[in-house]
Protein backbone atom coordinates (compact mmCIF):
# COMPACT_ATOMS: atom_id res chain seq x y z
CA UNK A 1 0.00 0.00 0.00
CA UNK A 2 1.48 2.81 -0.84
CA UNK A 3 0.99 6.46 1.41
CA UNK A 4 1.52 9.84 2.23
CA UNK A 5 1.93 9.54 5.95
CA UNK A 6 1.23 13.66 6.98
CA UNK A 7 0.72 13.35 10.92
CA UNK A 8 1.53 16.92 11.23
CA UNK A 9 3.08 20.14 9.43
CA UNK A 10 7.12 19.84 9.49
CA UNK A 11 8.10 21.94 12.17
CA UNK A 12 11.55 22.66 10.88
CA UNK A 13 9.48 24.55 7.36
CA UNK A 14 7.44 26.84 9.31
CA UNK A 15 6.93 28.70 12.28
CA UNK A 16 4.67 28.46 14.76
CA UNK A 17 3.51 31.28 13.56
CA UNK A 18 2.79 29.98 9.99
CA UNK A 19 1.72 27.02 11.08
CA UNK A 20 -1.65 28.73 13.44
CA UNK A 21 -2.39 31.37 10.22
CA UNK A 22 -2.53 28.06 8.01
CA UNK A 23 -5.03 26.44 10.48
CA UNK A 24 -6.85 29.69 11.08
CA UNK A 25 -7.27 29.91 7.35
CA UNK A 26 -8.82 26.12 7.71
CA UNK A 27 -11.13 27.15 10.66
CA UNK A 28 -12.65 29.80 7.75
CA UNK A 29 -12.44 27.08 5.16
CA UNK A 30 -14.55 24.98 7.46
CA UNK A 31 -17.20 27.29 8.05
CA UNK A 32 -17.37 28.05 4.51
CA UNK A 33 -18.39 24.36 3.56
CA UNK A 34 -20.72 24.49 6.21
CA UNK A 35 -18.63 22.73 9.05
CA UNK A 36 -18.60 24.02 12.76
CA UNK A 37 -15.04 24.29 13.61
CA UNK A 38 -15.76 23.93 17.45
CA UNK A 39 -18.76 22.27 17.74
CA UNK A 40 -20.98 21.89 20.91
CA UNK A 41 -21.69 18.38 21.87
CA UNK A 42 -20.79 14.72 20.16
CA UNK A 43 -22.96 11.30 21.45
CA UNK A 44 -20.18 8.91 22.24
CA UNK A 45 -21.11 5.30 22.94
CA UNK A 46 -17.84 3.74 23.05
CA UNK A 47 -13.66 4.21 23.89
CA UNK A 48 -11.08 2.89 22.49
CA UNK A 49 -9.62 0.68 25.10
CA UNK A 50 -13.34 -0.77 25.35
CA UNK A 51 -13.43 -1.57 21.56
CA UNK A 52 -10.08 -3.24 21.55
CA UNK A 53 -11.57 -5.25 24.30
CA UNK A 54 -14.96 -6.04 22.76
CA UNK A 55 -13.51 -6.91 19.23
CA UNK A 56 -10.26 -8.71 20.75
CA UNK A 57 -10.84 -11.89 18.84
CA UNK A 58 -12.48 -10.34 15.48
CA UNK A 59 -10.69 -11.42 12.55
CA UNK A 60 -8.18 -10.22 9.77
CA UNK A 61 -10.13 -8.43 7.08
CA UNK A 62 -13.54 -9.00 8.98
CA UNK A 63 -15.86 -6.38 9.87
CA UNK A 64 -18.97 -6.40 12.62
CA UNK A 65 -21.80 -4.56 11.57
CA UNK A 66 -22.17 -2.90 15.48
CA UNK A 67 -22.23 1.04 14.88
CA UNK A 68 -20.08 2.96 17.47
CA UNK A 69 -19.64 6.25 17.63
CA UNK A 70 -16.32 7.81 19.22
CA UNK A 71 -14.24 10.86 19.52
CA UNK A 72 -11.18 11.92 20.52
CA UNK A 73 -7.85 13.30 18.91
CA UNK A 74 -6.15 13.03 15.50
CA UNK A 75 -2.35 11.65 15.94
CA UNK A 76 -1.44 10.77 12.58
CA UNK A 77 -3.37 10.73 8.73
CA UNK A 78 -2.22 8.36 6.68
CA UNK A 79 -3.38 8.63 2.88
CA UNK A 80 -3.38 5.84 0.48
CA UNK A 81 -4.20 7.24 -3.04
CA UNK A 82 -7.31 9.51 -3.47
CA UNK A 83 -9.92 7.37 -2.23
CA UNK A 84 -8.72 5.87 1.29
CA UNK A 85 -7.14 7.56 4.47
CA UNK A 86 -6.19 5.99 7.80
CA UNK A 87 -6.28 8.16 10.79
CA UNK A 88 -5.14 7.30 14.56
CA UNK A 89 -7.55 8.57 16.73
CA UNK A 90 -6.55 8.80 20.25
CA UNK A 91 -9.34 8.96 23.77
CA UNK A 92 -8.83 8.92 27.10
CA UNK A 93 -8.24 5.66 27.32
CA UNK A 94 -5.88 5.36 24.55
CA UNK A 95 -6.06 4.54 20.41
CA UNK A 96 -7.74 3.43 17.58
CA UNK A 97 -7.38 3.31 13.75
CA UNK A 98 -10.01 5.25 12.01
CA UNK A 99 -10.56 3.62 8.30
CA UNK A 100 -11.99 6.10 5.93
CA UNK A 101 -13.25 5.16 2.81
CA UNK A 102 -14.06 7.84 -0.12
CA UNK A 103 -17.11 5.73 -1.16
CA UNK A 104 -18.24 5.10 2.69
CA UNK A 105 -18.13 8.75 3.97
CA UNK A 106 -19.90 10.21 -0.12
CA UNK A 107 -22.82 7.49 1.02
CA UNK A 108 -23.07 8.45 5.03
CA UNK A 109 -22.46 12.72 4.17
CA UNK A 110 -24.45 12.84 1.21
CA UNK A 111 -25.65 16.12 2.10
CA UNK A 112 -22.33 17.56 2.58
CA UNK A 113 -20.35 17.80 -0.91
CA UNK A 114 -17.18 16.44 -1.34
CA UNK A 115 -16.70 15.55 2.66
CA UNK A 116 -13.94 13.11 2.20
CA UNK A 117 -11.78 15.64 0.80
CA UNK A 118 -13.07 18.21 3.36
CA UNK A 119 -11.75 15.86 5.96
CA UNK A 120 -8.59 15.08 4.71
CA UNK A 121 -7.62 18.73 3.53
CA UNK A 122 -8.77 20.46 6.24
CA UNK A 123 -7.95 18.22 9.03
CA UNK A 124 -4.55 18.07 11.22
CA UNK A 125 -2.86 16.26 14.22
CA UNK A 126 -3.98 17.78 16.74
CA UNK A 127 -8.09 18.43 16.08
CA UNK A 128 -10.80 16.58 17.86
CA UNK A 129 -12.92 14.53 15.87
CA UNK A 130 -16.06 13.09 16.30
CA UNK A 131 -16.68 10.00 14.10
CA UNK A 132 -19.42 7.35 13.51
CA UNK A 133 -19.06 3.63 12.17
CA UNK A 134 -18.95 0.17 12.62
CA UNK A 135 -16.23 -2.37 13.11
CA UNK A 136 -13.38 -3.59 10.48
CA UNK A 137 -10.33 -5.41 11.04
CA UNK A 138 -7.64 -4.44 8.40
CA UNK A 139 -5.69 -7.09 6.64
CA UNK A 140 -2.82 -6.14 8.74
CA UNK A 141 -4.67 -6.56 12.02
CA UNK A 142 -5.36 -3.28 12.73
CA UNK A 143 -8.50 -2.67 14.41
CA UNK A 144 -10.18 0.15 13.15
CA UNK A 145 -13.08 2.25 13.09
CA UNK A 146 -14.93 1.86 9.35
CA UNK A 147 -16.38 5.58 9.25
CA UNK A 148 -19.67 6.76 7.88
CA UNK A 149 -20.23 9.76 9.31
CA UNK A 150 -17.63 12.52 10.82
CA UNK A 151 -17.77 15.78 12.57
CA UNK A 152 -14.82 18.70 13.03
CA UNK A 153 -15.53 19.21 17.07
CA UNK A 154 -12.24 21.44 17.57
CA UNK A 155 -10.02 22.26 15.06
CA UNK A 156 -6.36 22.96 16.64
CA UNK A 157 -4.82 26.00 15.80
CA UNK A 158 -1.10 24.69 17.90
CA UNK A 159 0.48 21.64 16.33
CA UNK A 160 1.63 18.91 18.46
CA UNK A 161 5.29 18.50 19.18
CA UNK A 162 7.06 16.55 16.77
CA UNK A 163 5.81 12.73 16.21
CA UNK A 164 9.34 11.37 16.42
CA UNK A 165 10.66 12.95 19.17
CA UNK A 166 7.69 14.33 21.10
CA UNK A 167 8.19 16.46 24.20
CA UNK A 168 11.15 15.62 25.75
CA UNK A 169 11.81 18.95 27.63
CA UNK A 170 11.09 18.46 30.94
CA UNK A 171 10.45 22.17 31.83
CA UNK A 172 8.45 22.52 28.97
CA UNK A 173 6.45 19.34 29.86
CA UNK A 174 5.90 21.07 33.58
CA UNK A 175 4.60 24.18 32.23
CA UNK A 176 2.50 23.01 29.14
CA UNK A 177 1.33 19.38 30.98
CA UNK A 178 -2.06 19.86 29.04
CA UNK A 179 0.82 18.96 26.10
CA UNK A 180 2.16 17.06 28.08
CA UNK A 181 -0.50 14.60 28.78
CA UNK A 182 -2.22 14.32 25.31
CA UNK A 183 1.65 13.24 23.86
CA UNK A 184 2.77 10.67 27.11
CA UNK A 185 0.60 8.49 27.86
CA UNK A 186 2.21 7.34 30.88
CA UNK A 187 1.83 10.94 32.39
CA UNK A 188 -1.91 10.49 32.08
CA UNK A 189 -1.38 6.93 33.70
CA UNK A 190 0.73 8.46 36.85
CA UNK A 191 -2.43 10.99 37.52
CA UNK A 192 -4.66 8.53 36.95
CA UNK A 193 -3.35 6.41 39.48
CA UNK A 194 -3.06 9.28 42.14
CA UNK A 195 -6.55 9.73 41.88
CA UNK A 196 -6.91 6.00 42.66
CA UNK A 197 -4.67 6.45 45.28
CA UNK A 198 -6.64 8.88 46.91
CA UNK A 199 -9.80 6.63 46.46
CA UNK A 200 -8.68 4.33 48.34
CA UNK A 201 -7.27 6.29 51.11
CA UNK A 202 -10.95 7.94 51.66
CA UNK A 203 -12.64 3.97 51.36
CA UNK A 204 -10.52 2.78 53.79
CA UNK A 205 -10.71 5.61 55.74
CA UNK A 206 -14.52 5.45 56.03
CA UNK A 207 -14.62 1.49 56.58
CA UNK A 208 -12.48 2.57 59.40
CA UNK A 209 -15.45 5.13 61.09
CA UNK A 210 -13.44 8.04 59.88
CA UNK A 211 -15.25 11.54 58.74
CA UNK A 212 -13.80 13.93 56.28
CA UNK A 213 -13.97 17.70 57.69
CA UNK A 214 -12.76 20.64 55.14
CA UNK A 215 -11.41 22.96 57.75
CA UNK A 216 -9.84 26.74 56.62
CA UNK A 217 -7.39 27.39 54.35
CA UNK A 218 -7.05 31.09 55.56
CA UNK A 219 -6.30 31.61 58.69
CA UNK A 220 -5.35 34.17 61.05
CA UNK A 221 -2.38 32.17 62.75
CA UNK A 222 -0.33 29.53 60.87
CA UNK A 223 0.51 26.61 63.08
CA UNK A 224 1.06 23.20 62.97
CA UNK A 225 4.12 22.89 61.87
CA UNK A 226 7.67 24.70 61.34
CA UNK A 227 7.18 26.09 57.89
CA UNK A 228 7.10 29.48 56.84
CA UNK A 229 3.93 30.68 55.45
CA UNK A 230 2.14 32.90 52.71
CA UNK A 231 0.77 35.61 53.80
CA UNK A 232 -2.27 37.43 52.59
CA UNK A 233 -4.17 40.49 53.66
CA UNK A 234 -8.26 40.55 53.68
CA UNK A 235 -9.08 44.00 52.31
CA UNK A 236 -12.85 44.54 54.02
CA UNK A 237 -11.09 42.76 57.50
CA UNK A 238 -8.35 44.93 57.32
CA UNK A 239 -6.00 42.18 58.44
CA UNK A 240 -3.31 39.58 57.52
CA UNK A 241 -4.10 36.05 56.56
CA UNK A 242 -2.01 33.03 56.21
CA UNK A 243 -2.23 30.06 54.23
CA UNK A 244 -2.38 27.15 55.89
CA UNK A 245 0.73 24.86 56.61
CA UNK A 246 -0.78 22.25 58.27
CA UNK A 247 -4.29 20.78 58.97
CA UNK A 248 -3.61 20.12 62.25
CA UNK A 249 -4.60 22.98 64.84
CA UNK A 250 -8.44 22.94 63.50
CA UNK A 251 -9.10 19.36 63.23
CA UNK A 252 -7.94 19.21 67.04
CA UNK A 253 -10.49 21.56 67.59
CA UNK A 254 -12.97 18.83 66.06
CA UNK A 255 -11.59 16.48 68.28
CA UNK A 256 -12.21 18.63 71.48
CA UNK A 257 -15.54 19.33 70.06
CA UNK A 258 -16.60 15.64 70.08
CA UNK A 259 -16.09 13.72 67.12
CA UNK A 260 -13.36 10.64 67.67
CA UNK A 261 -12.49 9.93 64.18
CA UNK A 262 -11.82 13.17 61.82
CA UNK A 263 -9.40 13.37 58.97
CA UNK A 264 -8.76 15.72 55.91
CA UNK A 265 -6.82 15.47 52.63
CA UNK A 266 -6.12 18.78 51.17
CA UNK A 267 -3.43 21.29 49.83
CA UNK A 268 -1.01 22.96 52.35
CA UNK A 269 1.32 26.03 51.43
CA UNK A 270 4.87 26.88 52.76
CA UNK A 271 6.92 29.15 51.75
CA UNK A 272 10.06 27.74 50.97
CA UNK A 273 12.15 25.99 48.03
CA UNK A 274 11.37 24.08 45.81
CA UNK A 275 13.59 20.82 44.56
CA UNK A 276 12.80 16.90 42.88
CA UNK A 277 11.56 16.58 47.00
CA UNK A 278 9.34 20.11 47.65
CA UNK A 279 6.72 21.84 46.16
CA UNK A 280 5.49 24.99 47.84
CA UNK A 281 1.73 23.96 47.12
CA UNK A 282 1.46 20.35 48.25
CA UNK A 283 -1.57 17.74 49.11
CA UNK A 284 -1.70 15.97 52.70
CA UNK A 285 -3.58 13.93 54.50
CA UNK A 286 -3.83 14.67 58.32
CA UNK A 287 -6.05 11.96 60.66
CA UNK A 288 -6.74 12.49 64.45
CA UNK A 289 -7.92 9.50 66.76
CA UNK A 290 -9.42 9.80 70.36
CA UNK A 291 -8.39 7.62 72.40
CA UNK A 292 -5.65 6.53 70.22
CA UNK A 293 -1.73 6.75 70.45
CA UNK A 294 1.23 6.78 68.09
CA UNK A 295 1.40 2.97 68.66
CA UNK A 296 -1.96 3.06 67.05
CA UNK A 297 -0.99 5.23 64.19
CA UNK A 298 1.82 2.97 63.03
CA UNK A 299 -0.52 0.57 62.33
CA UNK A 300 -2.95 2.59 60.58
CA UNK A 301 -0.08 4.03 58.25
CA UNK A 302 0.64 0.57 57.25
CA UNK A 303 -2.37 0.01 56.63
CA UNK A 304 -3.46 2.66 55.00
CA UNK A 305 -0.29 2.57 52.60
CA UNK A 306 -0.34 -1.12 51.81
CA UNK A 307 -4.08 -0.85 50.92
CA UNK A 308 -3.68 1.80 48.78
CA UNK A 309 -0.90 0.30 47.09
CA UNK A 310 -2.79 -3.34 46.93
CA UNK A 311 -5.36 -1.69 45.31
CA UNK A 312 -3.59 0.44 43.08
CA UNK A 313 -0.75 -1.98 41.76
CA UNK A 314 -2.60 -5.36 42.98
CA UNK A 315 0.78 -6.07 45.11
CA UNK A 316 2.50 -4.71 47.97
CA UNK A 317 6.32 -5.54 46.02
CA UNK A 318 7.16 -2.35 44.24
CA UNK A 319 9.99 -0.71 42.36
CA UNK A 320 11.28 2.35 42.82
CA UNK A 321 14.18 3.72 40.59
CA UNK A 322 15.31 0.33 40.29
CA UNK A 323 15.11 -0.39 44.11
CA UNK A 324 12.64 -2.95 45.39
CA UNK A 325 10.85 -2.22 48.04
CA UNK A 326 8.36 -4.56 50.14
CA UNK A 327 5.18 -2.93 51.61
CA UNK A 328 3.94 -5.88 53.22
CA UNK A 329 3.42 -5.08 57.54
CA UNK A 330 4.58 -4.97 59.56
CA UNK A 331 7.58 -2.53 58.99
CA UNK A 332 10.22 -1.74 60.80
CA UNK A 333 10.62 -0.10 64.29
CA UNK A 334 13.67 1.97 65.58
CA UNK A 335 14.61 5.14 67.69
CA UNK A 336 16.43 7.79 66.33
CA UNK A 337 19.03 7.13 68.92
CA UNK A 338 19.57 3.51 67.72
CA UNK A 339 19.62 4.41 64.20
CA UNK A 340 22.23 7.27 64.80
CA UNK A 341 24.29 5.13 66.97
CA UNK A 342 24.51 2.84 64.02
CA UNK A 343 25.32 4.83 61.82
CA UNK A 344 27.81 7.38 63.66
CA UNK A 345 28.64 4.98 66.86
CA UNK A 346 27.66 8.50 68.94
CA UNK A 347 25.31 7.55 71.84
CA UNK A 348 23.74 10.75 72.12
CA UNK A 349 22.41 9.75 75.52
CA UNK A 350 25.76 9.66 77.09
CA UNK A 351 27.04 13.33 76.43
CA UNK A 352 26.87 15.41 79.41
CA UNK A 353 27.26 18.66 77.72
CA UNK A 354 26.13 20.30 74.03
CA UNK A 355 29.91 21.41 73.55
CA UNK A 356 31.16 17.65 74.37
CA UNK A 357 28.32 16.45 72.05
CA UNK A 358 29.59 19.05 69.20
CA UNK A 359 32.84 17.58 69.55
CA UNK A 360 32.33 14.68 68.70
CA UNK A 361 29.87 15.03 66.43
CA UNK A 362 32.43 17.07 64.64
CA UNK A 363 34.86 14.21 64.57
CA UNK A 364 32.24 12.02 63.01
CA UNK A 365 31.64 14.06 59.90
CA UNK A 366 28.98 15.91 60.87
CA UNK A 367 29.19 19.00 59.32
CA UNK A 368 27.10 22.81 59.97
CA UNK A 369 26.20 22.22 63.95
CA UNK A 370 26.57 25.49 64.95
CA UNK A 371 23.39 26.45 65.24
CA UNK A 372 22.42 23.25 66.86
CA UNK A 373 21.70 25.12 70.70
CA UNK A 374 20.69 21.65 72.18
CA UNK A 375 21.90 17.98 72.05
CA UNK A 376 18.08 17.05 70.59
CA UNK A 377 18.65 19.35 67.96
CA UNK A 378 22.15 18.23 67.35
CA UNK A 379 20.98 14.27 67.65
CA UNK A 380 18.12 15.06 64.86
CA UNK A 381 20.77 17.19 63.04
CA UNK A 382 22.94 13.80 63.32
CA UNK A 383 19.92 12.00 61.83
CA UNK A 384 19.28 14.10 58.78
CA UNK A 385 23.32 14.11 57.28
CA UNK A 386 24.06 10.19 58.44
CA UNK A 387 20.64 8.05 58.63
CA UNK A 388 17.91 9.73 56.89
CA UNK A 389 19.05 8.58 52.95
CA UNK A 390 19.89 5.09 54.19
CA UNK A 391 16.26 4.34 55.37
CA UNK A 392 15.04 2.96 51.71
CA UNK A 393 12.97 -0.03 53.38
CA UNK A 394 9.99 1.24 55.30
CA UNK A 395 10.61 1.80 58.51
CA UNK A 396 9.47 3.80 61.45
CA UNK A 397 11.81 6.16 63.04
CA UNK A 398 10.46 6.55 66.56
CA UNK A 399 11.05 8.80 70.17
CA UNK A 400 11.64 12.15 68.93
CA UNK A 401 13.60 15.42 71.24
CA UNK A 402 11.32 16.93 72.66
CA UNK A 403 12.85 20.52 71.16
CA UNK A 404 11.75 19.68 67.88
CA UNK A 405 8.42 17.98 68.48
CA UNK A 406 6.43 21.10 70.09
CA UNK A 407 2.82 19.42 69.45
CA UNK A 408 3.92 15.59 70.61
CA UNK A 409 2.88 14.32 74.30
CA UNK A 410 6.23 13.48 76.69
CA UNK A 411 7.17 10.03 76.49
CA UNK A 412 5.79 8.43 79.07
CA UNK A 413 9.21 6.35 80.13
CA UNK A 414 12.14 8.22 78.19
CA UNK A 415 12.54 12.28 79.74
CA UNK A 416 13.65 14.40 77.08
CA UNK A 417 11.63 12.48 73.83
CA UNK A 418 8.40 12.37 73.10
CA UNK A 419 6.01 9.65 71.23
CA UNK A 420 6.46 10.57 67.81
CA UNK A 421 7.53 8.78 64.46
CA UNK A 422 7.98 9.37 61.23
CA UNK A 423 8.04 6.89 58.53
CA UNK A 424 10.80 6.56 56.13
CA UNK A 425 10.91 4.98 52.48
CA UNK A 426 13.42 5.41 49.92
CA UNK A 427 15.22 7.96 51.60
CA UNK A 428 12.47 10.09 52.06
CA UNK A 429 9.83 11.00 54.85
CA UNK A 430 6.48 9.94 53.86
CA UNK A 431 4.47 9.98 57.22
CA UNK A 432 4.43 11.85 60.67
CA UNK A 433 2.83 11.36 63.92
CA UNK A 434 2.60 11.60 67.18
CA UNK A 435 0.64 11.07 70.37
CA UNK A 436 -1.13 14.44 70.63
CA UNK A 437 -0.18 16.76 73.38
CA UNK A 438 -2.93 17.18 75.74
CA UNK A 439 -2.04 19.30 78.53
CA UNK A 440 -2.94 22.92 77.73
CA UNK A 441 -0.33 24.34 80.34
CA UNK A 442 2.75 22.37 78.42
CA UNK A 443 1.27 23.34 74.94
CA UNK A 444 0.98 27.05 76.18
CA UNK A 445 4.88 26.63 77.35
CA UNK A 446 5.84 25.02 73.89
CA UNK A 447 4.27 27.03 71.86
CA UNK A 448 5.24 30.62 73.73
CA UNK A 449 8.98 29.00 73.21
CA UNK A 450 8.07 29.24 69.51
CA UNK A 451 6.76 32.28 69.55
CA UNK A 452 10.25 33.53 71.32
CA UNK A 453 12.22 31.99 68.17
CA UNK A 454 10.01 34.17 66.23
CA UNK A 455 10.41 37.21 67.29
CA UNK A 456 14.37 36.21 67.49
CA UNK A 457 14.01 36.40 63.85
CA UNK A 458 13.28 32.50 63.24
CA UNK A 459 11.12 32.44 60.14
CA UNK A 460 9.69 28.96 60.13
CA UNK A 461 8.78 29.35 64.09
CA UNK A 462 4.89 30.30 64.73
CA UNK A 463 2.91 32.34 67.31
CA UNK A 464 1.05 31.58 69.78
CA UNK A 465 -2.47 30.52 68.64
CA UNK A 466 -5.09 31.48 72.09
CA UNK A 467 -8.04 30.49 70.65
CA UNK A 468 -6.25 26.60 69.79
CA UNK A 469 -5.15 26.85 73.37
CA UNK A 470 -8.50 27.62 74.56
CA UNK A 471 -10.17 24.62 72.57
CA UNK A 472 -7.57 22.72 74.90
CA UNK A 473 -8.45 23.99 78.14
CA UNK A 474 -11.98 22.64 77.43
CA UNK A 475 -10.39 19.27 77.31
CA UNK A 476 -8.75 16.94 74.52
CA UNK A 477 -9.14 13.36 74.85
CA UNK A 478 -6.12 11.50 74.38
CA UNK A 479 -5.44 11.23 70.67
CA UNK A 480 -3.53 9.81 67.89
CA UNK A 481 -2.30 12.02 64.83
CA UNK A 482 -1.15 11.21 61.77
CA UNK A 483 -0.05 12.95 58.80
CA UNK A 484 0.98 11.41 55.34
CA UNK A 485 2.21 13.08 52.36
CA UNK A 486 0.56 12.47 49.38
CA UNK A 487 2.85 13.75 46.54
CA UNK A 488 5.54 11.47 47.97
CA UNK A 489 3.33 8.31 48.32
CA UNK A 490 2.31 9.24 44.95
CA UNK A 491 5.91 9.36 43.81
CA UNK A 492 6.73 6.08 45.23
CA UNK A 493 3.57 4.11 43.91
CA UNK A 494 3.99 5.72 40.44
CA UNK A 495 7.78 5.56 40.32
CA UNK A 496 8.31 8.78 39.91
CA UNK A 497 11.56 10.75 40.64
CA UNK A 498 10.43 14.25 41.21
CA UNK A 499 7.26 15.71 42.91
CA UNK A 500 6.68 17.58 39.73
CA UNK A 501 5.87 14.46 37.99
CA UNK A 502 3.09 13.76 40.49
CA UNK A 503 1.04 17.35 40.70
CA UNK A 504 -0.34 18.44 38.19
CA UNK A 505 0.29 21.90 37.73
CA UNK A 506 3.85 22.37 39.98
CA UNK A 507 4.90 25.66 40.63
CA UNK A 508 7.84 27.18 38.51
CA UNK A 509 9.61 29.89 37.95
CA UNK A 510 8.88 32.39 35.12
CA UNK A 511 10.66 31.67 31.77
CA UNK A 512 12.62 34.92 30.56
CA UNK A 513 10.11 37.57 29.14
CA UNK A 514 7.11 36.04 30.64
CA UNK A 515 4.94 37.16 33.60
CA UNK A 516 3.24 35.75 36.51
């Protein structure tokens, strides 16, 4: 068979430029046959994934006399001759051939003159198509879509990137992912599966007597977390906002208020940089449990995260970057101390002083301690350069310093830590939590210790929120809280490398010339 494959204009003989005043031209040549270049509404019956399904076993040079109709968007026209054309038509749910047959489409359009050639002129890579048929497999085994009827339902006036070497820049992909995700198909396959994700975080979460609460995303003192936040100013208020860093502060509230089971999984905002690891706009989910502790909460994270990925991936044995990784509870359990003794041989608990503890952190590598003004700090700081990128199996890093936990409950048999963990895999932190503070008087002392770093100058530290220490003061039960974050579950269920690859729309910087 011979053909004139023409899936798009040649990019490298014409502009952009050209290229949109040739399809603008079409858009008028359209309308002038009597074609709507951006029609209103097309009947589909049927995808192309479904089809491929349904007409799995139909064979070579058969055809089924079912009609479908379909739509979706032109990849490539093939022509063979003057009376046949092949177009890929790509859905949703991925591709099918369209077979279009001079005789076919002059019998099914009579009304509209000459419509084969009006189709094959006038259409590009790139438009949306509506078409109507039935079923044909080629002699070459390509299922295909026998068209009778057609409709123009948006004609493109942007080519697609090139057909060889689609979009391979990865800035460009960020910043134009509606491009993006019509060219990769695996792109459309990583977002599909974080909305699956999320599913099945909710369905577990409500088989488990769990209720979702929006709380705000303005609010009049950040908290929850050391981050620093966006602020924003209410014009008919006359006062500063702040977006939210955390979901925490208000859905302790609910918990004073009476509910025993509240959770929420929505976008936080800090203000800091972003890297393959941090977005300044990310997704969490944040749970509380009365009556709960963080013993609790480990073994709702597992569960929650080897559901998710059981239902998701249909295993709990994943791959990420080449690493395997086992999901399967229960996961590992270790204090901070341990692991940092491991790795460093320093037994934090045995230094009498933070300038002994310096010292010899000094001599085992560690490297910009000086403004480490406790041995917590120092121990965590010891954490983050020598244990935190080994952790690549999951496993729960538990017992916190108190100096860096300002919302965790003491331990109840180790002064100086508190019952906290955060869970670990690949490297990365995927999950906090804690046994909630509960005592209004140590909160109030924590948190005005904060609000002292602030006004040193600290930019992550917070205030003090009275109206969250008031909610306290009418009495919290004892509770378990958990936070996970989504992007990086998302990232390690998808195998993605950045966080970019896993939202949507990331943030980035202004290209040269262009503004916000």
């Amino acid at each position: 068979m011979s053909s004139d494959r023409t899936s798009q204009e040649p990019h490298s003989a014409s502009t952009l430029e050209e290229i949109r005043a040739t399809r603008l031209a079409k858009v008028e040549q359209l309308k002038a046959v009597g074609q709507t270049p951006f029609a209103y509404r097309w009947e589909v019956t049927h995808h192309a994934a479904e089809l491929q399904a349904m007409f799995a076993d139909l064979p070579n040079e058969a055809e089924d006399p079912t009609d479908v109709a379909i739509a979706g968007r032109i990849r490539t026209k093939r022509l063979s001759g003057k009376k046949l054309a092949f177009f890929d038509l790509q859905d949703e749910t991925g591709k099918i051939q369209l077979f279009i047959e001079r005789s076919q489409i002059d019998q099914g359009m009579a009304e509209v003159p000459d419509a084969f050639d009006h189709l094959v002129k006038l259409s590009d890579a790139g438009d949306i198509l509506g078409v109507k048929g039935t079923i044909r497999r080629t002699a070459r085994g390509e299922l295909s879509v026998k068209v009778r009827q057609y409709a123009m339902l948006t004609k493109a006036l942007l080519p697609l990137p090139d057909k060889w070497h689609g979009l391979t820049d990865v800035a460009k992909r960020y910043r134009q992912r509606y491009v993006d995700l019509i060219v990769n198909p695996d792109v459309r396959e990583t977002f599909r599966r974080r909305a699956l994700i999320t599913a099945s975080i909710r369905r577990y979460l409500d088989q488990q007597g769990f209720i979702e609460i929006e709380t705000p995303i303005l609010q009049s003192e950040a908290g929850g977390a050391d981050a620093r936040p966006f602020i924003t100013y209410h014009n008919t208020l006359e006062m500063d906002l702040y977006l939210r860093i955390a979901l925490e502060l208000h859905l302790k509230r609910l918990i004073v208020g009476g509910f025993e089971k509240v959770f929420e999984l929505g976008r936080v905002f800090r203000n800091e940089g972003v890297s393959t690891r941090h977005n300044p706009e990310f997704t969490m989910i944040e749970l509380y449990q009365a009556y709960a502790d963080y013993n609790d909460m480990m073994r709702l994270t597992e569960a929650i995260i080897s559901t998710a990925a059981q239902d998701v991936l249909k295993t709990l044995k994943v791959t990420y970057q080449g690493e395997p990784i086992d999901l399967t509870p229960p996961w590992r359990r270790a204090t901070m101390h341990d692991l940092v003794e491991e790795q460093t041989g320093l037994d934090f608990t045995q230094f009498q002083s933070l300038e002994e503890a310096k010292k010899a952190a000094i001599a085992a590598g560690l490297t910009d301690i000086d403004d480490c003004e406790s041995i917590g700090k120092l121990l965590n700081e010891a954490f983050e350069q020598k244990v935190e990128h080994t952790l690549v199996q999951p496993t729960f890093v538990i017992d916190y310093p108190m100096e860096i936990s300002p919302l965790a409950k003491p331990h109840r048999s180790k002064p100086g830590l508190v019952e906290r963990f955060e869970l670990f895999i690949v490297g990365r932190e995927t999950a906090n939590s804690f046994s909630e503070l509960t005592d209004p008087i140590d909160q109030r002392q924590r948190l005005e210790a904060q609000a002292a770093r602030k006004a040193a100058g600290d930019l992550e530290a917070q205030g003090v929120d009275e109206d969250f220490l008031t909610a306290l003061e009418h009495g919290m039960p004892p509770t378990g809280g958990l936070g996970i974050g989504i992007d990086r579950l998302v990232m390690l269920l998808t195998d993605s490398p950045s966080i970019r690859d896993v939202i949507a729309f990331p943030l980035l910087k202004p290209e040269k010339g262009e503004e916000m």
